[in-house]
PDB file of N, CA and C in Angstrom:
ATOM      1  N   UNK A   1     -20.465 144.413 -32.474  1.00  0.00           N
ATOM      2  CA  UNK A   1     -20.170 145.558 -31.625  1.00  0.00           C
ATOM      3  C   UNK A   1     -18.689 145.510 -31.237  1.00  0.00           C
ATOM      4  N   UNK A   2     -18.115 146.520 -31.084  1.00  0.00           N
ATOM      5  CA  UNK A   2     -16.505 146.548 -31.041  1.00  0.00           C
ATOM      6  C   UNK A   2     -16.312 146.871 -29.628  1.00  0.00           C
ATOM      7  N   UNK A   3     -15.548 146.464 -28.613  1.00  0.00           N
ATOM      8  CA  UNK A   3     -15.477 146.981 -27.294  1.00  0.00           C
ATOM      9  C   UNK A   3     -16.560 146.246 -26.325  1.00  0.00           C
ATOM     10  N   UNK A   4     -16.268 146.478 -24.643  1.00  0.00           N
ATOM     11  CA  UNK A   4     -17.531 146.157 -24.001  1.00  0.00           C
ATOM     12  C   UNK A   4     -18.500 147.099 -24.095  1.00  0.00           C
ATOM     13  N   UNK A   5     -19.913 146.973 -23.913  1.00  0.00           N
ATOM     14  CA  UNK A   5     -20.677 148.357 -23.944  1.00  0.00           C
ATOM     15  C   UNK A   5     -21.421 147.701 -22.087  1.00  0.00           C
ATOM     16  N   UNK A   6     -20.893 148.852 -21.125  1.00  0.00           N
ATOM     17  CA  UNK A   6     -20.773 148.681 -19.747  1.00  0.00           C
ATOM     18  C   UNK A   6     -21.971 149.739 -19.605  1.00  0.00           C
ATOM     19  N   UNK A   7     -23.168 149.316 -18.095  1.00  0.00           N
ATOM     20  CA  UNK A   7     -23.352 150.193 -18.073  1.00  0.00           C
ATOM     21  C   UNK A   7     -23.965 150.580 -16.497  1.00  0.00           C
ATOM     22  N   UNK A   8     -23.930 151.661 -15.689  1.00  0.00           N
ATOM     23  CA  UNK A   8     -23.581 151.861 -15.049  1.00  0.00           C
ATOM     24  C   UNK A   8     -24.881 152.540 -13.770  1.00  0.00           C
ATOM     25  N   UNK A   9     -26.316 152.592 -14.655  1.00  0.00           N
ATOM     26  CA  UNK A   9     -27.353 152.809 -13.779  1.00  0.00           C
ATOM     27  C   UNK A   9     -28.660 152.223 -15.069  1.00  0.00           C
ATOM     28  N   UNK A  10     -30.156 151.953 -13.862  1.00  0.00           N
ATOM     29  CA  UNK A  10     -30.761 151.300 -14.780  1.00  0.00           C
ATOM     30  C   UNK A  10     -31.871 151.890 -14.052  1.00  0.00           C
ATOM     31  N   UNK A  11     -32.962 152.831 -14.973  1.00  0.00           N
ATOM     32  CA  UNK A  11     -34.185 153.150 -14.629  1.00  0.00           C
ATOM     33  C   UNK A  11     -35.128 152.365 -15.447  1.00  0.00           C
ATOM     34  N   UNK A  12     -36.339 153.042 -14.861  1.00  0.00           N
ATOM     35  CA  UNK A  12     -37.542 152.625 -15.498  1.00  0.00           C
ATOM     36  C   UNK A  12     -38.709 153.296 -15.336  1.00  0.00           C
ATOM     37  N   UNK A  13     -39.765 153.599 -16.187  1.00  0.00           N
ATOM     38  CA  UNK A  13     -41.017 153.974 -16.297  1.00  0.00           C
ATOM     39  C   UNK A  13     -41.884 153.640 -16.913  1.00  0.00           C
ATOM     40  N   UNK A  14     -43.138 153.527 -16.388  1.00  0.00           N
ATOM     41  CA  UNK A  14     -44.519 152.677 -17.376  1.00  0.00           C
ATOM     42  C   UNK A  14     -44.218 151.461 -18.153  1.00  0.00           C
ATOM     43  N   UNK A  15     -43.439 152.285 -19.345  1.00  0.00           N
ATOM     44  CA  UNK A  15     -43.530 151.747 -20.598  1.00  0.00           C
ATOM     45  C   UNK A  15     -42.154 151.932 -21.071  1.00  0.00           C
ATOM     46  N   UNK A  16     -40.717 152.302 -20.364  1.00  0.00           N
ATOM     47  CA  UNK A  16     -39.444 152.088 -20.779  1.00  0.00           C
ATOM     48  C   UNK A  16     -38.539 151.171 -19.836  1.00  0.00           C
ATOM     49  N   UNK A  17     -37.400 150.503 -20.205  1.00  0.00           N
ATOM     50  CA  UNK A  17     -36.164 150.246 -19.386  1.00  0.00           C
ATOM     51  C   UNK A  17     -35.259 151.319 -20.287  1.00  0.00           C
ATOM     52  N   UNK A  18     -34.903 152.577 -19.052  1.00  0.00           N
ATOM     53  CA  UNK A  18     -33.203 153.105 -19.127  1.00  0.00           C
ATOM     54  C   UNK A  18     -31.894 152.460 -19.267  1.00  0.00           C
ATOM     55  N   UNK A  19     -31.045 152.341 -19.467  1.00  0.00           N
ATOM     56  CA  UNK A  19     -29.970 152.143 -19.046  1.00  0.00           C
ATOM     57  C   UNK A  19     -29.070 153.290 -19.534  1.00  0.00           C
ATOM     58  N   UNK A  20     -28.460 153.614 -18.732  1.00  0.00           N
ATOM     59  CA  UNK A  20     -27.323 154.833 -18.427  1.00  0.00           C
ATOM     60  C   UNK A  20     -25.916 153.792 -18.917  1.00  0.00           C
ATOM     61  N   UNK A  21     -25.207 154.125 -19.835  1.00  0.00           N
ATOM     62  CA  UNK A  21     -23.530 153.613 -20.168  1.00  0.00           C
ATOM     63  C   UNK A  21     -22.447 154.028 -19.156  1.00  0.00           C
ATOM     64  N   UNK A  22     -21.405 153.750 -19.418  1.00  0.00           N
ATOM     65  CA  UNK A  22     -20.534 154.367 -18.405  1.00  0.00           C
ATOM     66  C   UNK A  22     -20.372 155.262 -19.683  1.00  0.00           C
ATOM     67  N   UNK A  23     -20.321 155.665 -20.658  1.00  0.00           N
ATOM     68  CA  UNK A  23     -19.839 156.997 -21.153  1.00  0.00           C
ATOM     69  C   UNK A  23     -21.396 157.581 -21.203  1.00  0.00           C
ATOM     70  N   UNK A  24     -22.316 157.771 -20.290  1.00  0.00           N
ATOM     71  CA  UNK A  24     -23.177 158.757 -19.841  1.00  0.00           C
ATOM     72  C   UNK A  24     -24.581 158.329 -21.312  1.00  0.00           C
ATOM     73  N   UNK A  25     -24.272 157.982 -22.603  1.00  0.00           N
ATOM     74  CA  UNK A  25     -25.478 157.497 -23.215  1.00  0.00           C
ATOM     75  C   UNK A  25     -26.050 156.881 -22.830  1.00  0.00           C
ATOM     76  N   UNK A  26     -27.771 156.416 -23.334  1.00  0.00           N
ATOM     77  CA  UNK A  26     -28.663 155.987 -22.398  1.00  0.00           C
ATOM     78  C   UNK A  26     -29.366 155.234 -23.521  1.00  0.00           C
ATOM     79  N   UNK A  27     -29.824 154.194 -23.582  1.00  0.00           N
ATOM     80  CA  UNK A  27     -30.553 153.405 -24.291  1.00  0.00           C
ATOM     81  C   UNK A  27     -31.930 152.731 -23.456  1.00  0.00           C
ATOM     82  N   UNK A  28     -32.636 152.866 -24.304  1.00  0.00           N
ATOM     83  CA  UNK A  28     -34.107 153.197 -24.277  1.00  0.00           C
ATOM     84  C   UNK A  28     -35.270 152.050 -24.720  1.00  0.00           C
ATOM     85  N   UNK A  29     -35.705 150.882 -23.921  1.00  0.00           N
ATOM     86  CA  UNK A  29     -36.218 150.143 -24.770  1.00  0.00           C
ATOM     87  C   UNK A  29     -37.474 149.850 -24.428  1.00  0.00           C
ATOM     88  N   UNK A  30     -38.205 149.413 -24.909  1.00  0.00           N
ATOM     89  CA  UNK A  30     -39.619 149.353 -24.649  1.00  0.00           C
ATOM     90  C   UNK A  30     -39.989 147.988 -23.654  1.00  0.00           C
ATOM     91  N   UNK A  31     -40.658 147.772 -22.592  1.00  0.00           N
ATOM     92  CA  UNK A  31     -40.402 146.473 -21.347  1.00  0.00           C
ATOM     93  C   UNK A  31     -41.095 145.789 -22.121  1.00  0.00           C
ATOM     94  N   UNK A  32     -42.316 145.880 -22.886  1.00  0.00           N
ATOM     95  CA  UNK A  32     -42.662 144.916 -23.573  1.00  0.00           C
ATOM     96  C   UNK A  32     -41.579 143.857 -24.258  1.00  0.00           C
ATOM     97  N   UNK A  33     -40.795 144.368 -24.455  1.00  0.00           N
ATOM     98  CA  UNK A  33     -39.747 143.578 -25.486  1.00  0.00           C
ATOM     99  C   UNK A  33     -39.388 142.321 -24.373  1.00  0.00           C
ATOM    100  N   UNK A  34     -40.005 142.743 -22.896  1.00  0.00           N
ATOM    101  CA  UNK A  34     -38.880 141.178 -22.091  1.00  0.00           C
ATOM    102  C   UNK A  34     -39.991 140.937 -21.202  1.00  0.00           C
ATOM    103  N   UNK A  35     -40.594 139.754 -21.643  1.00  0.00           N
ATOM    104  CA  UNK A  35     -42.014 139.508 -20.837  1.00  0.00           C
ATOM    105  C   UNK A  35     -41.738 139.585 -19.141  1.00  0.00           C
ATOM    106  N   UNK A  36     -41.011 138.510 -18.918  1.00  0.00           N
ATOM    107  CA  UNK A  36     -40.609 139.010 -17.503  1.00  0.00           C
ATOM    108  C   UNK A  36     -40.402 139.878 -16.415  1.00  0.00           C
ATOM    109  N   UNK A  37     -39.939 141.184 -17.435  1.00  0.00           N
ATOM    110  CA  UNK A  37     -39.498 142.012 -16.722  1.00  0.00           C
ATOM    111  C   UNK A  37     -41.393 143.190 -17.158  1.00  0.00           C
ATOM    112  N   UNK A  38     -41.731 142.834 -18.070  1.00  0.00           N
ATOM    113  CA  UNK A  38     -43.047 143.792 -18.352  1.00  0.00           C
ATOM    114  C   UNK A  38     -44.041 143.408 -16.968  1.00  0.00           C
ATOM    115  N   UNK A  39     -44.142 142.117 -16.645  1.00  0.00           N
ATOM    116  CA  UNK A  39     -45.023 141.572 -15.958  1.00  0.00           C
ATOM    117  C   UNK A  39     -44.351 141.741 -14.133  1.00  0.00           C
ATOM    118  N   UNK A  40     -43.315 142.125 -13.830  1.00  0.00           N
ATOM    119  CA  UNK A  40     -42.459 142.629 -12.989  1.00  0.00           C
ATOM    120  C   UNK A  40     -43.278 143.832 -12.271  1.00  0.00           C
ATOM    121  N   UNK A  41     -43.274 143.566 -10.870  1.00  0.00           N
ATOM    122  CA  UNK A  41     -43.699 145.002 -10.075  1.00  0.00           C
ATOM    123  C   UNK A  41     -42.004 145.717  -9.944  1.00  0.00           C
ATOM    124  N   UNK A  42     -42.747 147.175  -9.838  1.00  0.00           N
ATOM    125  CA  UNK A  42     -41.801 148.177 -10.029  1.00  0.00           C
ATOM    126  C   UNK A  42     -40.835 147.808  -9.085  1.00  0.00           C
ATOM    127  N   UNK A  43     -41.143 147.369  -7.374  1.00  0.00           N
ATOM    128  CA  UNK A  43     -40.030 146.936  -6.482  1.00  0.00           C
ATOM    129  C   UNK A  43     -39.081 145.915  -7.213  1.00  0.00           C
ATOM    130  N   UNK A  44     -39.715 144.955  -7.666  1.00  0.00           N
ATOM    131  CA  UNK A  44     -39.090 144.053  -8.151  1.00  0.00           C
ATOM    132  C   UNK A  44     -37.707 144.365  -9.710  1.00  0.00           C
ATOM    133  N   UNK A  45     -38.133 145.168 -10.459  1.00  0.00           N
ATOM    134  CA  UNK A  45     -37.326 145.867 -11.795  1.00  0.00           C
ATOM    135  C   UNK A  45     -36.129 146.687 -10.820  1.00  0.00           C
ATOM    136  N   UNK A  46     -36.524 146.928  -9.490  1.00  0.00           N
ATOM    137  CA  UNK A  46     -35.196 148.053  -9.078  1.00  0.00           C
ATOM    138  C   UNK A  46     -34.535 146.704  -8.444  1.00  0.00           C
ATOM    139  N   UNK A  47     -34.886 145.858  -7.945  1.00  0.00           N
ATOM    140  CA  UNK A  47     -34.413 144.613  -7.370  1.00  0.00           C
ATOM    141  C   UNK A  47     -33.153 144.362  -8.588  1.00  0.00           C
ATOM    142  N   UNK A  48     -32.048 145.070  -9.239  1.00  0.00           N
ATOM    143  CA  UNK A  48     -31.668 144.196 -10.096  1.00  0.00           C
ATOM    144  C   UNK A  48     -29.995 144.571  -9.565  1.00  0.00           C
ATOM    145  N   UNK A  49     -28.975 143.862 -10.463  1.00  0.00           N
ATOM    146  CA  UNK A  49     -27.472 144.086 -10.175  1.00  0.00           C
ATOM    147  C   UNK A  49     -26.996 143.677 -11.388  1.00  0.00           C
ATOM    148  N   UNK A  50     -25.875 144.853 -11.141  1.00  0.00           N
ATOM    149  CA  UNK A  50     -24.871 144.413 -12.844  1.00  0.00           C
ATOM    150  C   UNK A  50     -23.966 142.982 -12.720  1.00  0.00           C
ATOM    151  N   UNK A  51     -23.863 142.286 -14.141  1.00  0.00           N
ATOM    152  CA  UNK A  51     -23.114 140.914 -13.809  1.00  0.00           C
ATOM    153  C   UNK A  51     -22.125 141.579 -15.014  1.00  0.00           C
ATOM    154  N   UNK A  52     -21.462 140.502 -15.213  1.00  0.00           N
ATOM    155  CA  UNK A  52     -20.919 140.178 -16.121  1.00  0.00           C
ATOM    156  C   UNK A  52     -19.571 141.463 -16.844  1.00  0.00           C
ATOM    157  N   UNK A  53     -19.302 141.968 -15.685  1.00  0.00           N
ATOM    158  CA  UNK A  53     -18.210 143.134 -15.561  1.00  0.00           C
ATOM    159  C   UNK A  53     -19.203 144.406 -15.776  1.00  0.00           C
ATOM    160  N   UNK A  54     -20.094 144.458 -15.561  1.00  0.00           N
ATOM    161  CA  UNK A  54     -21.273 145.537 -16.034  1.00  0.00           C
ATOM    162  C   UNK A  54     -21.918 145.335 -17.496  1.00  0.00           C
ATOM    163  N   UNK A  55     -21.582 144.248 -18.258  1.00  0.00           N
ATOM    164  CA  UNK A  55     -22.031 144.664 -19.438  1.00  0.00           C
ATOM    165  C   UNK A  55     -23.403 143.675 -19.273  1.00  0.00           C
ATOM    166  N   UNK A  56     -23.849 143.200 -18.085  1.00  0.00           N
ATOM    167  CA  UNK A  56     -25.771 142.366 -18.674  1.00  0.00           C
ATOM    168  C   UNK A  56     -26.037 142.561 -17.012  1.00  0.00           C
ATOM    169  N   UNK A  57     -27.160 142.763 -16.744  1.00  0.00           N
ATOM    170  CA  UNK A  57     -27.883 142.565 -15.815  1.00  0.00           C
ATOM    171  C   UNK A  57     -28.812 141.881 -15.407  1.00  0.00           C
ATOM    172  N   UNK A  58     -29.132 141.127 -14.112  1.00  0.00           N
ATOM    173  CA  UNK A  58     -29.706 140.524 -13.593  1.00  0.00           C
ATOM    174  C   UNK A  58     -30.497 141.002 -12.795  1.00  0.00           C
ATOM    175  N   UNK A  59     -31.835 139.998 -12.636  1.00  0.00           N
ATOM    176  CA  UNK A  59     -32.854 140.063 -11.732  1.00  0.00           C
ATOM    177  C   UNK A  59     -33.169 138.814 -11.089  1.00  0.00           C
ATOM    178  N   UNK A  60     -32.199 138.729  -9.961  1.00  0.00           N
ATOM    179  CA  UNK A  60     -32.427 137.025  -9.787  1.00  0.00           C
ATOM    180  C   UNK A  60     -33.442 137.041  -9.099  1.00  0.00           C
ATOM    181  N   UNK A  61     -34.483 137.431  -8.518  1.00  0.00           N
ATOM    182  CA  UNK A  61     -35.791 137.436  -8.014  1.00  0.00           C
ATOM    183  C   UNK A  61     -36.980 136.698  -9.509  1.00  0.00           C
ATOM    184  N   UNK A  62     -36.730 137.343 -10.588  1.00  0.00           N
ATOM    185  CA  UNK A  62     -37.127 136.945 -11.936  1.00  0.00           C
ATOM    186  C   UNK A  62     -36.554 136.301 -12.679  1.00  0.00           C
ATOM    187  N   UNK A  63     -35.572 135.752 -11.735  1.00  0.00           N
ATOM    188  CA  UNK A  63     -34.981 134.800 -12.728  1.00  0.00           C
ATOM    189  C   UNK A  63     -34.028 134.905 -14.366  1.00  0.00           C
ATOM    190  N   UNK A  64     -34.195 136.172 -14.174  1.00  0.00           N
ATOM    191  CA  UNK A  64     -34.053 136.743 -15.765  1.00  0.00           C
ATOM    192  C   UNK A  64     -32.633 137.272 -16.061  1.00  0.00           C
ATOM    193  N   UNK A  65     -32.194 137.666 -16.949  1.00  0.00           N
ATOM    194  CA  UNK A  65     -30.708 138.208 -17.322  1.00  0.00           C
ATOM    195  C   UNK A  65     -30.686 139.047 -18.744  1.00  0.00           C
ATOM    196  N   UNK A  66     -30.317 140.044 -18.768  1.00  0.00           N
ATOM    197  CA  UNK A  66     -29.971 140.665 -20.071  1.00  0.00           C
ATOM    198  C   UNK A  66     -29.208 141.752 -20.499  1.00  0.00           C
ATOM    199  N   UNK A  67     -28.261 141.251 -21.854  1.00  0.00           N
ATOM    200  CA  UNK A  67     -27.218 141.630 -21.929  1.00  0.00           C
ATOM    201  C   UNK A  67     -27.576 143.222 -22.412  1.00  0.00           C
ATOM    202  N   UNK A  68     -26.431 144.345 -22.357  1.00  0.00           N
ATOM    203  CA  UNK A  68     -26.723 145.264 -22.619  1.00  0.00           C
ATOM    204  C   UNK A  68     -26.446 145.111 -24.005  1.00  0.00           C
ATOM    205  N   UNK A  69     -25.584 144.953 -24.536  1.00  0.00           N
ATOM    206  CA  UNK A  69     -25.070 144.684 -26.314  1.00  0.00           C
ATOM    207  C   UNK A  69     -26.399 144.385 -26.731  1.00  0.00           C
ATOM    208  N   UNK A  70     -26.893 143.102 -26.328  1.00  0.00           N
ATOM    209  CA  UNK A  70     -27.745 142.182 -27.373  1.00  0.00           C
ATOM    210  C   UNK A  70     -29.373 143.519 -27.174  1.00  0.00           C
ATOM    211  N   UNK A  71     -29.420 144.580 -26.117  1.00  0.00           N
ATOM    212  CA  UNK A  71     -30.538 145.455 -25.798  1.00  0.00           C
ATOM    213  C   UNK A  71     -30.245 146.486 -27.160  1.00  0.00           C
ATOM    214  N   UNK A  72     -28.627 147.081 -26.784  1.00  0.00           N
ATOM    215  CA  UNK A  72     -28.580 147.801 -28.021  1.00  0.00           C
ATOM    216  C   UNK A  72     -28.522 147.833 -29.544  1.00  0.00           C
ATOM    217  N   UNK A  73     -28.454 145.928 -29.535  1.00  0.00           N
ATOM    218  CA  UNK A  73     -28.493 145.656 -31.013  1.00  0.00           C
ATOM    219  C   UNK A  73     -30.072 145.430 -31.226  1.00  0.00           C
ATOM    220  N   UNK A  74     -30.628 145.332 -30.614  1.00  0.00           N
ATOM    221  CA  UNK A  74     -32.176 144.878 -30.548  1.00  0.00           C
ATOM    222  C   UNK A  74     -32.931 145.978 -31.190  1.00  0.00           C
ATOM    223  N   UNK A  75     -32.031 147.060 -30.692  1.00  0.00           N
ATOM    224  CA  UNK A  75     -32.687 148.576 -30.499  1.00  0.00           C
ATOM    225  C   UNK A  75     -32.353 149.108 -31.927  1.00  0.00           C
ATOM    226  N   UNK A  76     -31.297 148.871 -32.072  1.00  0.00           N
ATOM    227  CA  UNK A  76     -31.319 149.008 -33.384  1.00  0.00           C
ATOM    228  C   UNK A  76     -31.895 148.724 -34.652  1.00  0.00           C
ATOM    229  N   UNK A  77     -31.979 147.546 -34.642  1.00  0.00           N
ATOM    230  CA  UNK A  77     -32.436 146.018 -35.361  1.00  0.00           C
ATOM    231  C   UNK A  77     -34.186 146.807 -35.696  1.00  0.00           C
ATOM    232  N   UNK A  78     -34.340 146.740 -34.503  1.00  0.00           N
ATOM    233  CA  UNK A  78     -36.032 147.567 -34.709  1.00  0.00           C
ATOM    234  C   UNK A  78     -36.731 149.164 -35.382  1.00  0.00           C
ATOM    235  N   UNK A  79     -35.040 149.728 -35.183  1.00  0.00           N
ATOM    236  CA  UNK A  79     -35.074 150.957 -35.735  1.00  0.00           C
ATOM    237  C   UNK A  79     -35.225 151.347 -37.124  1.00  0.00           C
ATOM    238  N   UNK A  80     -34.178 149.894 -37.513  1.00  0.00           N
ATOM    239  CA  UNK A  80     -34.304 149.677 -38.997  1.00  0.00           C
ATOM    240  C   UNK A  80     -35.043 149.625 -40.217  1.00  0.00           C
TER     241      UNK A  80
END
């Protein structure tokens, strides 16, 4: 991936994690893909904060961390 990929809001529903970019695209992944965060009550998934200059986020309640790059290469990877 060329550049940081930053991003700048993070939803969720049922069966997706959002993430909003700072250039307004949105990547889309299925929660199954991150046991932690699937098994996560909804308070807990909004419980989160951007690290790492915005480009990975954390849930230190879950202990968990994940990068946005390695989400959008994932996303890809599966598309394939």
């Amino acid at each position: 991936m060329n550049g940081l990929i930053k991003g700048k809001e993070v939803h969720f529903d049922e069966e997706y994690i959002h993430v909003t970019l700072e250039d307004n695209r949105i990547i889309s992944t299925p929660l199954k893909w991150y046991k932690p965060l699937e098994k996560a009550t909804i308070s807990q998934l909004k419980n989160y904060k951007f690290i790492c200059c915005n480009t990975g986020i954390e849930w230190e309640a879950l202990d968990y961390h994940l990068s946005i790059e390695s989400m959008l290469a994932f996303s890809m990877e599966k598309a394939a």
